[in-house]
Protein backbone atom coordinates (compact mmCIF):
# COMPACT_ATOMS: atom_id res chain seq x y z
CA UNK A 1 58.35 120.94 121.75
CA UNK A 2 60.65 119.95 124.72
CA UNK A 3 57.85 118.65 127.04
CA UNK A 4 56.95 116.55 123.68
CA UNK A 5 60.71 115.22 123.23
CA UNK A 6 60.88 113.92 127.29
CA UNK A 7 57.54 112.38 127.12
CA UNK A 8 58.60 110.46 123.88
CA UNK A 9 61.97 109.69 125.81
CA UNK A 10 59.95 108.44 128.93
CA UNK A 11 58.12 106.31 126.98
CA UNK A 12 60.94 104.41 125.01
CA UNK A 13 62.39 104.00 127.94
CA UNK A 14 59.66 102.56 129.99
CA UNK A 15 59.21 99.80 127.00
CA UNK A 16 63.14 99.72 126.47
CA UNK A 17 64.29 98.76 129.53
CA UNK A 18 62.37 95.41 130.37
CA UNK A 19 62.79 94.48 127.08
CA UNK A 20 66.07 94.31 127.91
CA UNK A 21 65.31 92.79 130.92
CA UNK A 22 63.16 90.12 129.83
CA UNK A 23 65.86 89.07 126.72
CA UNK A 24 67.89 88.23 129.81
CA UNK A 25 65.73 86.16 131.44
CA UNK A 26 64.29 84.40 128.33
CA UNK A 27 68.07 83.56 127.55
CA UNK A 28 68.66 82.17 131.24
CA UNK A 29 65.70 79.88 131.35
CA UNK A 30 66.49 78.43 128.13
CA UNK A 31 70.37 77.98 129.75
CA UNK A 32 68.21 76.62 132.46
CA UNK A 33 66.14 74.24 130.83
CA UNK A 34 68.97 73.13 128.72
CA UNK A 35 70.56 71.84 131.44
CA UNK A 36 68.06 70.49 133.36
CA UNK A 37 66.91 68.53 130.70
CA UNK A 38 70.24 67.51 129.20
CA UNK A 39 70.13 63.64 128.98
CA UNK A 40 73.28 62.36 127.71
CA UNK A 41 74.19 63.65 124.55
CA UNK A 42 71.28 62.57 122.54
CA UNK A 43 68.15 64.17 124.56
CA UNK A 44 67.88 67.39 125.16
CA UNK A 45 64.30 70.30 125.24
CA UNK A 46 64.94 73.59 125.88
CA UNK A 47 62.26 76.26 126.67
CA UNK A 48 60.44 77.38 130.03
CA UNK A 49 57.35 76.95 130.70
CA UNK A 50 56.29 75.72 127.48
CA UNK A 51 59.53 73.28 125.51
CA UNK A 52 60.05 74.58 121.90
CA UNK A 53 62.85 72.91 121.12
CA UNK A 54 63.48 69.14 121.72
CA UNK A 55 66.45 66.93 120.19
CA UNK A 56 66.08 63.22 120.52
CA UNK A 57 67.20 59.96 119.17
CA UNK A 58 65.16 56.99 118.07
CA UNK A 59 65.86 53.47 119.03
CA UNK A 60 67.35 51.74 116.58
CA UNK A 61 68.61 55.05 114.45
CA UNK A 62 71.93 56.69 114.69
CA UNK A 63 70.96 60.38 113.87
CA UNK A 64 69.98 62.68 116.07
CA UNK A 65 66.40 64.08 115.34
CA UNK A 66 65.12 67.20 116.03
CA UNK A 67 62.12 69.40 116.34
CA UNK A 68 61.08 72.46 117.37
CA UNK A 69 57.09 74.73 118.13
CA UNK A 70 57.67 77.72 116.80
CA UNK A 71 54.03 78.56 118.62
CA UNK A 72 55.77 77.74 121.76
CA UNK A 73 58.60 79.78 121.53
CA UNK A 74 56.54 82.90 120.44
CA UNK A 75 54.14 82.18 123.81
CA UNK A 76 57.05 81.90 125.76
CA UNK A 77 58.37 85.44 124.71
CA UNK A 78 55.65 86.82 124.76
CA UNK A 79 54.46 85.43 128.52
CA UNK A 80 58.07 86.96 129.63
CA UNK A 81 58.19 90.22 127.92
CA UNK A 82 54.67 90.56 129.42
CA UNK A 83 55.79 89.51 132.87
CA UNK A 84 58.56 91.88 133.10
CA UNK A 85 57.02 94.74 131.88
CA UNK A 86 54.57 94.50 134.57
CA UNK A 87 57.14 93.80 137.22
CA UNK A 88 59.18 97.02 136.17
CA UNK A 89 55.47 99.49 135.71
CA UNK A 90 54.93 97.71 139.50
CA UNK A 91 58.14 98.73 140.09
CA UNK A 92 57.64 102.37 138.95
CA UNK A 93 54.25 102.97 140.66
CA UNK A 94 55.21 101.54 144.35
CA UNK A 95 59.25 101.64 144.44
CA UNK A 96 60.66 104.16 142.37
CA UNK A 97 61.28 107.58 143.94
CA UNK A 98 62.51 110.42 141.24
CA UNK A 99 65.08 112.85 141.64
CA UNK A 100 63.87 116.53 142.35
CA UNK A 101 65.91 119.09 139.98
């Protein structure tokens, strides 16, 4: 029952920790984006590498319009949490040396 209780704990780990990792990043490159792309105070996209979010003005209008891919913003989470997942299991299989007990 133990050896059952660490391999569940290994595994939530393993999955746990780049999703914390990649929540990070995803939340940088939108910072990122932001502003990069920040154009005044009308236009302004946020997302990285695919924009989801985009806030614009129209000649002539004095509103600010707005619009947003929700398919983009579910590919760019995705392509990250995917990316860092395999950066930390590369990690694990060529860096990481455990501690004997």
């Amino acid at each position: 029952m133990e050896k059952k209780r660490k391999t569940s704990y290994l595994i939530i780990r393993i999955l746990l920790t780049p999703t914390v990792v990649s929540l990070f990043i995803f939340g940088v490159l939108c910072l990122a984006s932001y502003l990069v792309t920040k154009e005044g105070q009308h236009n302004v996209t946020v997302g990285f590498p695919y924009k989801f979010y985009e806030q614009f003005r129209v000649s002539g209008s004095h509103t600010n319009n707005w619009g947003w891919l929700p398919m983009n913003f579910t590919t760019d989470v995705l392509l990250i949490w995917t990316l860092s997942v395999a950066g930390y299991l590369y990690w694990l299989k060529n860096f990481y040396k455990p501690k004997d007990k």
